[in-house]
PDB file of N, CA and C in Angstrom:
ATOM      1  N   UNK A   1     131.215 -42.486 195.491  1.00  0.00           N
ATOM      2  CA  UNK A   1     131.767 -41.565 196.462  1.00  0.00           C
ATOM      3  C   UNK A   1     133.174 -41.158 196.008  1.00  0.00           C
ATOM      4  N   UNK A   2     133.206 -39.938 196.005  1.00  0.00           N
ATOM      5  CA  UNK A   2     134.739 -39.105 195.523  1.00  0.00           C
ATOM      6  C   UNK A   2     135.973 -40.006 196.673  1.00  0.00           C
ATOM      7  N   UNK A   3     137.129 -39.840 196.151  1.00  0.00           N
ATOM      8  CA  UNK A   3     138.435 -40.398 196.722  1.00  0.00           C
ATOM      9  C   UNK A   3     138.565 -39.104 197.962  1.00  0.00           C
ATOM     10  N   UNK A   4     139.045 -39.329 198.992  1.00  0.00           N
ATOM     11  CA  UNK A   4     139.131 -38.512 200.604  1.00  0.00           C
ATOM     12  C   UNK A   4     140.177 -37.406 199.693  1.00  0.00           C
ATOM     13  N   UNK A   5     141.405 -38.031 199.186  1.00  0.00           N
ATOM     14  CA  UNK A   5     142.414 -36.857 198.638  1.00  0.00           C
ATOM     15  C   UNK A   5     142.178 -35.959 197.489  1.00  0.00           C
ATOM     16  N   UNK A   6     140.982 -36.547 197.073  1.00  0.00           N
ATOM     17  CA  UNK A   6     140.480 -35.374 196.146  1.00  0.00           C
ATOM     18  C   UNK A   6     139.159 -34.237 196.796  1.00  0.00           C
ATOM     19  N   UNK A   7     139.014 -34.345 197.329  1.00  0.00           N
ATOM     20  CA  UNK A   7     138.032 -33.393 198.666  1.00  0.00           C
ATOM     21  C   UNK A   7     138.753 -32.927 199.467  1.00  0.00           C
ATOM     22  N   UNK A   8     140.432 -33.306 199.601  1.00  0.00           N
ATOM     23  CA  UNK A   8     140.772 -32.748 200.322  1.00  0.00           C
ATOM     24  C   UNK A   8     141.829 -31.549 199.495  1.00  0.00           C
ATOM     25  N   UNK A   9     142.132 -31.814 198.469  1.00  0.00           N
ATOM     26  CA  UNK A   9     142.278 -31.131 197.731  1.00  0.00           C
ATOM     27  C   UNK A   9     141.616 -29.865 197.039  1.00  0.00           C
ATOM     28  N   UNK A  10     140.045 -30.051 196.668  1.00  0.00           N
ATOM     29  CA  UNK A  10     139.573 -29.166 196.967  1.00  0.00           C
ATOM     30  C   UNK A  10     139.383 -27.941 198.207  1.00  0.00           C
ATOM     31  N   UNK A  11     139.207 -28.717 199.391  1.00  0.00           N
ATOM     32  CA  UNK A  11     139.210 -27.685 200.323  1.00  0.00           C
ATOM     33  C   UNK A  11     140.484 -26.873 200.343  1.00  0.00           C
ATOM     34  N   UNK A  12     141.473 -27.755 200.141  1.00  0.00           N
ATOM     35  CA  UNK A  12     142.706 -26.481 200.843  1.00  0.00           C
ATOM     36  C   UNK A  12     142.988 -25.435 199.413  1.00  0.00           C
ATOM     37  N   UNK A  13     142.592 -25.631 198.203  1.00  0.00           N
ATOM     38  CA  UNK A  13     142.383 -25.134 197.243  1.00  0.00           C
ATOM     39  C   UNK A  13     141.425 -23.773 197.738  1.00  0.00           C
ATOM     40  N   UNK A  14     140.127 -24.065 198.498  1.00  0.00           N
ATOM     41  CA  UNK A  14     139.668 -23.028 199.136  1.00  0.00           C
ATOM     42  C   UNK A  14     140.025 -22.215 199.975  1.00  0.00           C
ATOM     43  N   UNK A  15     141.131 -22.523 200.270  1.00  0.00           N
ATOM     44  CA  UNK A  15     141.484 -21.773 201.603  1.00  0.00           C
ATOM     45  C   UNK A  15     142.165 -20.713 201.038  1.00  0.00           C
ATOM     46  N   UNK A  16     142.929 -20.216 200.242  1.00  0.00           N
ATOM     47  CA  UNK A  16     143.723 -19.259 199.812  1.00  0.00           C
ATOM     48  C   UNK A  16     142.701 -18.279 199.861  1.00  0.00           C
ATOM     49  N   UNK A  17     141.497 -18.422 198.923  1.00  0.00           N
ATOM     50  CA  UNK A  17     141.186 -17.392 198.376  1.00  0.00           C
ATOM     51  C   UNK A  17     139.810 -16.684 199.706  1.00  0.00           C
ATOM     52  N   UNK A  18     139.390 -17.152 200.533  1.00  0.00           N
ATOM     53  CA  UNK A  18     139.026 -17.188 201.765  1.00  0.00           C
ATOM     54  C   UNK A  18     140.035 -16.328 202.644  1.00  0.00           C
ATOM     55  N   UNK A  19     140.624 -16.266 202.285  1.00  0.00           N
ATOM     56  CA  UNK A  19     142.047 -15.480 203.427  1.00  0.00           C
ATOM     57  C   UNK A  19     142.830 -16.294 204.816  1.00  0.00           C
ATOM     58  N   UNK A  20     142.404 -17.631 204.211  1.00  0.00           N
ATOM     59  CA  UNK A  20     143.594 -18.835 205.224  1.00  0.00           C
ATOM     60  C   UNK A  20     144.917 -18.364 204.819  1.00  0.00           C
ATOM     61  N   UNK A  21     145.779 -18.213 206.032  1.00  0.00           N
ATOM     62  CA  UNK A  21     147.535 -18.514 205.844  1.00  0.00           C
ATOM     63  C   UNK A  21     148.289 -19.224 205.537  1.00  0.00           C
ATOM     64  N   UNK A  22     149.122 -18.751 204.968  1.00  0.00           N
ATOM     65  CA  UNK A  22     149.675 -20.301 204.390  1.00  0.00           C
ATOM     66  C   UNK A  22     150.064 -21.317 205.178  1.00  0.00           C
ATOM     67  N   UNK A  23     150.118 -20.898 206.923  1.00  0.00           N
ATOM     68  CA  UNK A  23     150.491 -21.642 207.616  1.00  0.00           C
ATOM     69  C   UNK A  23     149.359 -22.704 208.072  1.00  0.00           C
ATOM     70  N   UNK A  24     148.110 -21.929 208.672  1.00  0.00           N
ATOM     71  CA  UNK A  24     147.063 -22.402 208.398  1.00  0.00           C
ATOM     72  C   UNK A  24     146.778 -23.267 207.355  1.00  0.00           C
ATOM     73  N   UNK A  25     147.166 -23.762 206.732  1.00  0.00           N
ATOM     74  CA  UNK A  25     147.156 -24.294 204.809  1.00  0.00           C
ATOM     75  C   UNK A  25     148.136 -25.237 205.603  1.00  0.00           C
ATOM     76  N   UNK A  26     149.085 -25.515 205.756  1.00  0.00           N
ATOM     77  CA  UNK A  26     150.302 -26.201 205.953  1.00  0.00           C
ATOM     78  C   UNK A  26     149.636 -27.320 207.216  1.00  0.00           C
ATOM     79  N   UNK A  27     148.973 -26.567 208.359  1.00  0.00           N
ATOM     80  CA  UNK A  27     148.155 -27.261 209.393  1.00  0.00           C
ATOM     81  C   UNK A  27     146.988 -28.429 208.860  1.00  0.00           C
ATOM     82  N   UNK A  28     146.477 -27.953 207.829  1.00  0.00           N
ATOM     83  CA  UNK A  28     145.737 -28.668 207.453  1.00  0.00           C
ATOM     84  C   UNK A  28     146.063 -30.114 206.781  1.00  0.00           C
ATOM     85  N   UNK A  29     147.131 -29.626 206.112  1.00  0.00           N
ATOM     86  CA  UNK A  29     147.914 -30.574 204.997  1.00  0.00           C
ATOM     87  C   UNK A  29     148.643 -31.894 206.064  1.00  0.00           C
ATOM     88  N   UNK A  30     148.969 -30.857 207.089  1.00  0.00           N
ATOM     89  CA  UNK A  30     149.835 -32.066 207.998  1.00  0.00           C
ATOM     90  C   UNK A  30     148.456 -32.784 208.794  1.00  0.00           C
ATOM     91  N   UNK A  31     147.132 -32.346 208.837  1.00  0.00           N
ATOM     92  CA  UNK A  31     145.556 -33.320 209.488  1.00  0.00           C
ATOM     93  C   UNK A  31     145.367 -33.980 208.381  1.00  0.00           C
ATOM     94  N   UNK A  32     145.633 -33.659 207.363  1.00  0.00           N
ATOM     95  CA  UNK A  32     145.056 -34.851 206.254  1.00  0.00           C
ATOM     96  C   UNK A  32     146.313 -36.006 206.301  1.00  0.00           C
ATOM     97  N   UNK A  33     147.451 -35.297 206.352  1.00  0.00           N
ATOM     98  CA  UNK A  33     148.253 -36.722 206.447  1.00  0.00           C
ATOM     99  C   UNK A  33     148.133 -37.386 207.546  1.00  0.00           C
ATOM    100  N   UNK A  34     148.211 -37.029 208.666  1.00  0.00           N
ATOM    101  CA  UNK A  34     147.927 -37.823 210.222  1.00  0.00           C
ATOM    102  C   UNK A  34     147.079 -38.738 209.729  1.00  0.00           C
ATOM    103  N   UNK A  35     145.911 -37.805 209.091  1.00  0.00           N
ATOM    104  CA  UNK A  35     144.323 -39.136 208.982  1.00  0.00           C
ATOM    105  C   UNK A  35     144.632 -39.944 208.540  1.00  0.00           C
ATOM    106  N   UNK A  36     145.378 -39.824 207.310  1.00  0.00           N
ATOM    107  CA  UNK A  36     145.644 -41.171 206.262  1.00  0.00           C
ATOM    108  C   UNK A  36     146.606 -41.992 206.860  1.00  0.00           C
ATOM    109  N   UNK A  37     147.422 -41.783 207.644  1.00  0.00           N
ATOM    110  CA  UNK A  37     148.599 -42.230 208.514  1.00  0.00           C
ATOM    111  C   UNK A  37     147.438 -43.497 209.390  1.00  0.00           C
ATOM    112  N   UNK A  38     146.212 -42.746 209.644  1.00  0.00           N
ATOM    113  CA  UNK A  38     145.359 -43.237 210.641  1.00  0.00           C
ATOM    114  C   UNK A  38     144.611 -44.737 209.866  1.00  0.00           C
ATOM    115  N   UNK A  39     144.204 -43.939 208.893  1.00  0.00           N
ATOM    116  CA  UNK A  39     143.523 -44.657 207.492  1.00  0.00           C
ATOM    117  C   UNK A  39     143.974 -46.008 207.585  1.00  0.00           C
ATOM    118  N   UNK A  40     145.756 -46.222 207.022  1.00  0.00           N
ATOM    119  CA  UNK A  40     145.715 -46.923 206.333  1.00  0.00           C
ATOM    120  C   UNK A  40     146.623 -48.081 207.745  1.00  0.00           C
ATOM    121  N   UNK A  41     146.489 -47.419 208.688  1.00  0.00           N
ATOM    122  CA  UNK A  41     146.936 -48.781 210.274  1.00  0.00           C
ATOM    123  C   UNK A  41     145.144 -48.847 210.335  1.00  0.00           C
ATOM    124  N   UNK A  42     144.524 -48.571 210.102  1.00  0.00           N
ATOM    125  CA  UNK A  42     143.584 -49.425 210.508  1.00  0.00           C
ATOM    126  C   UNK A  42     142.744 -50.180 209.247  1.00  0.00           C
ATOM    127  N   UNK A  43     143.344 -50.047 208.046  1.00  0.00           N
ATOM    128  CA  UNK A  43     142.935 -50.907 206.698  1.00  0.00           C
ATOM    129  C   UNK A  43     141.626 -50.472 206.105  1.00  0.00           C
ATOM    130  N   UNK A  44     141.633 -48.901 206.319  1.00  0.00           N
ATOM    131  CA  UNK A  44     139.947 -48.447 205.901  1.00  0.00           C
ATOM    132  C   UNK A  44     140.376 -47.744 204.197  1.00  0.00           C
ATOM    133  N   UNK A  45     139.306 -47.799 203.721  1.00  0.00           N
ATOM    134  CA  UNK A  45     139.455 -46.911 202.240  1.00  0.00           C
ATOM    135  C   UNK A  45     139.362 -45.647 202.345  1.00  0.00           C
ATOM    136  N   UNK A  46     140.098 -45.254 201.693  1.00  0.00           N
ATOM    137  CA  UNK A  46     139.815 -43.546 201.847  1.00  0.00           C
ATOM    138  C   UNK A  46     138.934 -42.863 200.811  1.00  0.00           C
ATOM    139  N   UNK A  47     137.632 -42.738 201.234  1.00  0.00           N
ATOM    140  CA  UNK A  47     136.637 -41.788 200.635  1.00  0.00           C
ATOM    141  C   UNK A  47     135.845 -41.000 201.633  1.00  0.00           C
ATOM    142  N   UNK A  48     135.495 -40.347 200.910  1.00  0.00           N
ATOM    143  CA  UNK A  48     134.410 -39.285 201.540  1.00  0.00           C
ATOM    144  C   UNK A  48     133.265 -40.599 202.965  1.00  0.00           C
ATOM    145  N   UNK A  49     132.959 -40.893 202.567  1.00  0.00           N
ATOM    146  CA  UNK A  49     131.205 -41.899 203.523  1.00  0.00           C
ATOM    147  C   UNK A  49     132.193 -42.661 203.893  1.00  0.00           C
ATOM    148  N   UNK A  50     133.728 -42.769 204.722  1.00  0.00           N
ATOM    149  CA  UNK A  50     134.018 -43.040 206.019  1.00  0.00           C
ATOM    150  C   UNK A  50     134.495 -41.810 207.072  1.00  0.00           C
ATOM    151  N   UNK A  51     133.668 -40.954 206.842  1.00  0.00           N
ATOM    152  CA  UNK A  51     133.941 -39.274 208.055  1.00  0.00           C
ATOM    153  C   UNK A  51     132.743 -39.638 208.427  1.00  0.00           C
ATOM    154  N   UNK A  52     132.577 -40.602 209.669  1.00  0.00           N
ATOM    155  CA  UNK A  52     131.692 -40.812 210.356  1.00  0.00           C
ATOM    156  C   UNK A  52     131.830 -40.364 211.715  1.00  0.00           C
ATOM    157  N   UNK A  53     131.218 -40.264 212.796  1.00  0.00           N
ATOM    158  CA  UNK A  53     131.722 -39.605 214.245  1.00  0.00           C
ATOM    159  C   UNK A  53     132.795 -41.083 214.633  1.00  0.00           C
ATOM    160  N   UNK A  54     132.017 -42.418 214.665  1.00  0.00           N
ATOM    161  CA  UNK A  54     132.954 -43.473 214.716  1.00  0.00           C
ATOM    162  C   UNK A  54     134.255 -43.432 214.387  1.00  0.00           C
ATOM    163  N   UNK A  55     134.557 -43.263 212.844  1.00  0.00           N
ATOM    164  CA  UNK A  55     135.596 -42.850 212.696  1.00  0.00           C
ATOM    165  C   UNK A  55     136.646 -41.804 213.270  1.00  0.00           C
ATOM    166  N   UNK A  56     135.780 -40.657 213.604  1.00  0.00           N
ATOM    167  CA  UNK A  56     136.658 -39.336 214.042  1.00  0.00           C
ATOM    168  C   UNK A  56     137.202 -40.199 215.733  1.00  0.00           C
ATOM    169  N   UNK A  57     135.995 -40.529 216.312  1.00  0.00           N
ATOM    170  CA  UNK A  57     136.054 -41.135 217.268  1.00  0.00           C
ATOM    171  C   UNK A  57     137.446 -41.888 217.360  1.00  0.00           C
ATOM    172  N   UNK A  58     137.794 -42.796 216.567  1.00  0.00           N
ATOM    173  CA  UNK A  58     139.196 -43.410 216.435  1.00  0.00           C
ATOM    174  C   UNK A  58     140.202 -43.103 216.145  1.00  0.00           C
ATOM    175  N   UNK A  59     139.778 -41.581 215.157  1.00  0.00           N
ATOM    176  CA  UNK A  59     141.407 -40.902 214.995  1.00  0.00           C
ATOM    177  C   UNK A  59     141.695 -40.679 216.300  1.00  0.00           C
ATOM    178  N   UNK A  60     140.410 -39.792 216.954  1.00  0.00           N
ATOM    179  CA  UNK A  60     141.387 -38.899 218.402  1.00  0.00           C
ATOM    180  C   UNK A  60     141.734 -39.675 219.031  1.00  0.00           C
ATOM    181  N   UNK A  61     141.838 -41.085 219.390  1.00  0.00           N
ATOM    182  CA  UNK A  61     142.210 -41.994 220.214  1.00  0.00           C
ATOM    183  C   UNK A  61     143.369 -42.385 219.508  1.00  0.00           C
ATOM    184  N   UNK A  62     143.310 -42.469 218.266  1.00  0.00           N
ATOM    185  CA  UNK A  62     144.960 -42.156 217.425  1.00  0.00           C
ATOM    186  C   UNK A  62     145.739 -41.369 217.491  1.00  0.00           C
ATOM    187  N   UNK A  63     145.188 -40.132 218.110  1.00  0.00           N
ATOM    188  CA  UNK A  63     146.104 -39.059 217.625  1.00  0.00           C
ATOM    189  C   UNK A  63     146.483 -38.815 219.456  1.00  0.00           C
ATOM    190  N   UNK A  64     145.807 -39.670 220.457  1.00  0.00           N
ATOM    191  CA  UNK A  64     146.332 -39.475 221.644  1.00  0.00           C
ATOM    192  C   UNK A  64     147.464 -40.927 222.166  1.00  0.00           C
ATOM    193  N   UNK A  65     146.957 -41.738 220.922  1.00  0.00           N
ATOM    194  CA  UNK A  65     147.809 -43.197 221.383  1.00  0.00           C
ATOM    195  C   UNK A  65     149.324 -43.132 220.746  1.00  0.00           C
ATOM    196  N   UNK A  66     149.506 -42.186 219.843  1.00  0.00           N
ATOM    197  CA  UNK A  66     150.538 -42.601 219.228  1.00  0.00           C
ATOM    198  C   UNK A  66     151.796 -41.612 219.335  1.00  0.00           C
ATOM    199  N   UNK A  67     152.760 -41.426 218.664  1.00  0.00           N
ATOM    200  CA  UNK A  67     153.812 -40.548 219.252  1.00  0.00           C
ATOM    201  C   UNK A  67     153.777 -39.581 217.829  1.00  0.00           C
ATOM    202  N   UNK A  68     153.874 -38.304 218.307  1.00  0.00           N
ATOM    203  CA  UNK A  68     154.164 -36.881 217.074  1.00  0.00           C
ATOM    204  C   UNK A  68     155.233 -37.628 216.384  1.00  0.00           C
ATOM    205  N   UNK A  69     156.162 -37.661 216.566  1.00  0.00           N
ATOM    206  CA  UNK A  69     157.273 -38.414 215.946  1.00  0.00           C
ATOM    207  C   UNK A  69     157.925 -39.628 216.415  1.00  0.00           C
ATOM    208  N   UNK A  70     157.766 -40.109 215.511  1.00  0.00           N
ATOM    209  CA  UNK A  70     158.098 -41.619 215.662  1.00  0.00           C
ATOM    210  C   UNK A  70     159.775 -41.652 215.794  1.00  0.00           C
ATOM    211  N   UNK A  71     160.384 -40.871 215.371  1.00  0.00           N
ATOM    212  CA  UNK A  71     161.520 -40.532 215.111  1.00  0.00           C
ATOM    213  C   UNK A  71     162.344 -40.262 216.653  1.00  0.00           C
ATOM    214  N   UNK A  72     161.545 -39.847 217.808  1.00  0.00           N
ATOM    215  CA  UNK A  72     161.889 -39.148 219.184  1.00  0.00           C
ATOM    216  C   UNK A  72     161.122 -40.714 219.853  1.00  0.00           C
ATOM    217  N   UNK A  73     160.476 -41.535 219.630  1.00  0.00           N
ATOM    218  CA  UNK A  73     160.490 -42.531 220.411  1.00  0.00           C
ATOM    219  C   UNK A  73     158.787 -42.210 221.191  1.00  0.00           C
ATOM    220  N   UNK A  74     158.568 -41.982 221.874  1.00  0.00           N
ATOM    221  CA  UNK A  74     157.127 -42.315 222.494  1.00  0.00           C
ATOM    222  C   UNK A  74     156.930 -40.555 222.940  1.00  0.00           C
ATOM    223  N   UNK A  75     157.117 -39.599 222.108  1.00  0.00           N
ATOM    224  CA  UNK A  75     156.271 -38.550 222.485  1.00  0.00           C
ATOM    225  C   UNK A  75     155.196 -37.834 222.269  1.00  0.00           C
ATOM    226  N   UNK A  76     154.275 -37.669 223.233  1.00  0.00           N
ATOM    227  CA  UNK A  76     152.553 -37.785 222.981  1.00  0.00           C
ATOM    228  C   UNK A  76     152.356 -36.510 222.533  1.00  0.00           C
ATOM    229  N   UNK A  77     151.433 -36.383 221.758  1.00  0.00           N
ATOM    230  CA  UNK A  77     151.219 -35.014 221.069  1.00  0.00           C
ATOM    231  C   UNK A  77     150.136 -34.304 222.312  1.00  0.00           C
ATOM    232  N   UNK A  78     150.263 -33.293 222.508  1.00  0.00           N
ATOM    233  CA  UNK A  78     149.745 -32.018 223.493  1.00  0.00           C
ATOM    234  C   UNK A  78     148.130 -32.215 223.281  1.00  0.00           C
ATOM    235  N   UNK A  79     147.154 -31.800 224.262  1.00  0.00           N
ATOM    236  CA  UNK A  79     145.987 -32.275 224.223  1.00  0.00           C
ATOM    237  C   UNK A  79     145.466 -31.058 223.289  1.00  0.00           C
ATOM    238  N   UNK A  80     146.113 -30.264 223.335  1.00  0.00           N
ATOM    239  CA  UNK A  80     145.942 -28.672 222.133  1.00  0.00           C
ATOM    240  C   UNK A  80     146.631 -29.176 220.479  1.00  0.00           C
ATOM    241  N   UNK A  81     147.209 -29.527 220.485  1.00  0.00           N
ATOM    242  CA  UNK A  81     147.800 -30.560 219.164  1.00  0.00           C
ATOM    243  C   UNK A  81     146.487 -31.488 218.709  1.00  0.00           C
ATOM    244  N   UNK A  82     146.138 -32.156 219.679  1.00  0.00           N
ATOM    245  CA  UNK A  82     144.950 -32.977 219.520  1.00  0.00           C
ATOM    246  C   UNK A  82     143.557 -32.411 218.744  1.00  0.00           C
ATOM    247  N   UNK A  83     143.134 -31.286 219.914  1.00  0.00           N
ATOM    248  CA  UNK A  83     142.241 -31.188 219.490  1.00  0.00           C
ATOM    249  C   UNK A  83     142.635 -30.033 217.984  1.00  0.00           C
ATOM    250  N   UNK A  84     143.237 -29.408 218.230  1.00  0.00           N
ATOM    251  CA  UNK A  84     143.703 -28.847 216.952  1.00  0.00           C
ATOM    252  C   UNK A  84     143.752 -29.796 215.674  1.00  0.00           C
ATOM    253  N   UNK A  85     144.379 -30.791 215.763  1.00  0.00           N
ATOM    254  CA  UNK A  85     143.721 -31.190 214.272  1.00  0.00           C
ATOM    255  C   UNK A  85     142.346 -32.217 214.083  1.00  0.00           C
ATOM    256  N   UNK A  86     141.510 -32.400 215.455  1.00  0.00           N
ATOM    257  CA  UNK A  86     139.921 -32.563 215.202  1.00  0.00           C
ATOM    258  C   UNK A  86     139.097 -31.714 214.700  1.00  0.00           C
ATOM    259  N   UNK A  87     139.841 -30.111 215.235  1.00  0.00           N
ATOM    260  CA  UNK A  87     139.005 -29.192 214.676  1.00  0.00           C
ATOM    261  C   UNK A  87     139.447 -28.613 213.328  1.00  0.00           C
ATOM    262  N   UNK A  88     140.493 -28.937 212.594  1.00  0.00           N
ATOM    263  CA  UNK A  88     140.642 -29.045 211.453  1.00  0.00           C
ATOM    264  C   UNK A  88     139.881 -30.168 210.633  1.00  0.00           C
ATOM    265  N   UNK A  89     139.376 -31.291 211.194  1.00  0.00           N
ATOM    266  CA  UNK A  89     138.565 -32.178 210.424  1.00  0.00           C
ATOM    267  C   UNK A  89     137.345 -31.796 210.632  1.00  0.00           C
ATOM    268  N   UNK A  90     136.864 -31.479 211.756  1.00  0.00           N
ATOM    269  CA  UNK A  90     135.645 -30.688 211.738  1.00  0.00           C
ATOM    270  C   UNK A  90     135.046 -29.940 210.694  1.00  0.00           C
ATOM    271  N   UNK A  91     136.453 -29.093 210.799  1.00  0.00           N
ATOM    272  CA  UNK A  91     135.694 -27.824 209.795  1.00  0.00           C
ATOM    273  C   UNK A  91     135.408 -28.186 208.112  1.00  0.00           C
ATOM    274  N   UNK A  92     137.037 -29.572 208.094  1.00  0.00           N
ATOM    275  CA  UNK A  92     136.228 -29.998 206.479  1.00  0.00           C
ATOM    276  C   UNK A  92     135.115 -30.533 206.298  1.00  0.00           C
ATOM    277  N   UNK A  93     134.557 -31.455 206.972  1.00  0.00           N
ATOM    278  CA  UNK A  93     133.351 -32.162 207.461  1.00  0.00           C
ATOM    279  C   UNK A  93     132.445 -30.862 206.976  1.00  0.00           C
ATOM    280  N   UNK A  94     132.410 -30.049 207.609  1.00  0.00           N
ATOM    281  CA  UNK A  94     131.256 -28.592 207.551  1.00  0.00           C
ATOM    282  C   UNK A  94     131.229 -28.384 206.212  1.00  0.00           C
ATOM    283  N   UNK A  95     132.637 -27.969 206.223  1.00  0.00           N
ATOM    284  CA  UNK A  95     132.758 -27.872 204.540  1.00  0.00           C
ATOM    285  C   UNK A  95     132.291 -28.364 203.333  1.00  0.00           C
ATOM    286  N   UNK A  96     132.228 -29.871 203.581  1.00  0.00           N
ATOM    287  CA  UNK A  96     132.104 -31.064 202.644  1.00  0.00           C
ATOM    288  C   UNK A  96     130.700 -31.100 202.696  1.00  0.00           C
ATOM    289  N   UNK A  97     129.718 -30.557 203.993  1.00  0.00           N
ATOM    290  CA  UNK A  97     128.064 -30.755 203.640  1.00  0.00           C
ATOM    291  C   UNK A  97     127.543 -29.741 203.194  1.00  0.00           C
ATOM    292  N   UNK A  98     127.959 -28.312 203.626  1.00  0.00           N
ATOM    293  CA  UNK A  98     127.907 -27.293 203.184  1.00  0.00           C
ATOM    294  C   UNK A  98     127.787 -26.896 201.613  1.00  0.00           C
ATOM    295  N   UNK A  99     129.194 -27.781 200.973  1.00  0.00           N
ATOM    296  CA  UNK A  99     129.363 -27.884 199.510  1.00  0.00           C
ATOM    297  C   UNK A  99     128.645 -28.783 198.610  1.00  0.00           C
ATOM    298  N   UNK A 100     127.842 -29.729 199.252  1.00  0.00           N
ATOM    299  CA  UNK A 100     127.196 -30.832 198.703  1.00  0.00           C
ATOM    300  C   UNK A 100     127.859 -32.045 198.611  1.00  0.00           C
ATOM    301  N   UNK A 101     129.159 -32.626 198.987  1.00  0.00           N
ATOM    302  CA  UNK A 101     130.136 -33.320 198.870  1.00  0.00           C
ATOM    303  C   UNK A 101     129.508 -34.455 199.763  1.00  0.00           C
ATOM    304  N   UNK A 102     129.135 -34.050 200.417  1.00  0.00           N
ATOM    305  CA  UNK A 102     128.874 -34.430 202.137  1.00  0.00           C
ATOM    306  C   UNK A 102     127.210 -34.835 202.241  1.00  0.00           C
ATOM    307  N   UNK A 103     126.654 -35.965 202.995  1.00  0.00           N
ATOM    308  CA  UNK A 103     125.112 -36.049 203.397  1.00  0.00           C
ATOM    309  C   UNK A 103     125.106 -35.809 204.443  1.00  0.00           C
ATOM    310  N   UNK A 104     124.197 -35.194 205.519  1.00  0.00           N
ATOM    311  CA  UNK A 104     124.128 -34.951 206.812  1.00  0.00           C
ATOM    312  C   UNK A 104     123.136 -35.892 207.197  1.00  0.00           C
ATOM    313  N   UNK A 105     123.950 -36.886 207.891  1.00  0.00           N
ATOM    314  CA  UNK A 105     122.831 -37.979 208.207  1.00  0.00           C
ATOM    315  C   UNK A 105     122.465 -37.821 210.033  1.00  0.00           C
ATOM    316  N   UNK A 106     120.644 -38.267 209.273  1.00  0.00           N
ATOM    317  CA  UNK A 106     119.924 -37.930 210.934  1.00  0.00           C
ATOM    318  C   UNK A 106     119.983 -38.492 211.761  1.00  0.00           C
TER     319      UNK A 106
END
């Protein structure tokens, strides 16, 4: 199974030429770091065959337990923040089975 940062590399590699913004591009970059932020407090490896719903399941409970910046002390990221970068993992997920990267298990 490919390394998570090299799939994720590919995708945002896709995004330019697709007609993503660079800001859009920048959104993404800051969901892949959250994840790995997520990744590595909970001691998982980062490859492709751990984007399981389980898993996603635990980011968003990460990404509602913890503070946007750690830096400001306990402030919760917006439930639009939230789902905004699920649906940025979403769409790589799509991406990743779409491209063959990915198995769609039944």
């Amino acid at each position: 199974m490919q390394p998570l940062v090299e799939l994720e590399d590919v995708y945002l590699d896709h995004q330019r030429p697709v007609g993503s913004s660079p800001k859009t591009i920048t959104h993404y970059r800051n969901t892949f770091l959250i994840f790995h932020r997520f990744l590595e407090s909970t001691g998982q490896v980062k490859e492709a065959s751990l984007l399981t719903s389980a898993v996603m399941n635990g980011f968003a409970g990460y990404l509602r337990e913890t503070p946007s910046r750690e830096i400001r002390g306990n402030t919760q990221r917006s439930i639009v923040t939230t789902h905004g970068h699920l649906k940025d993992k979403r769409a790589f997920v799509c991406y990743l089975r779409e491209e063959g990267h990915l198995e769609q298990v039944s």
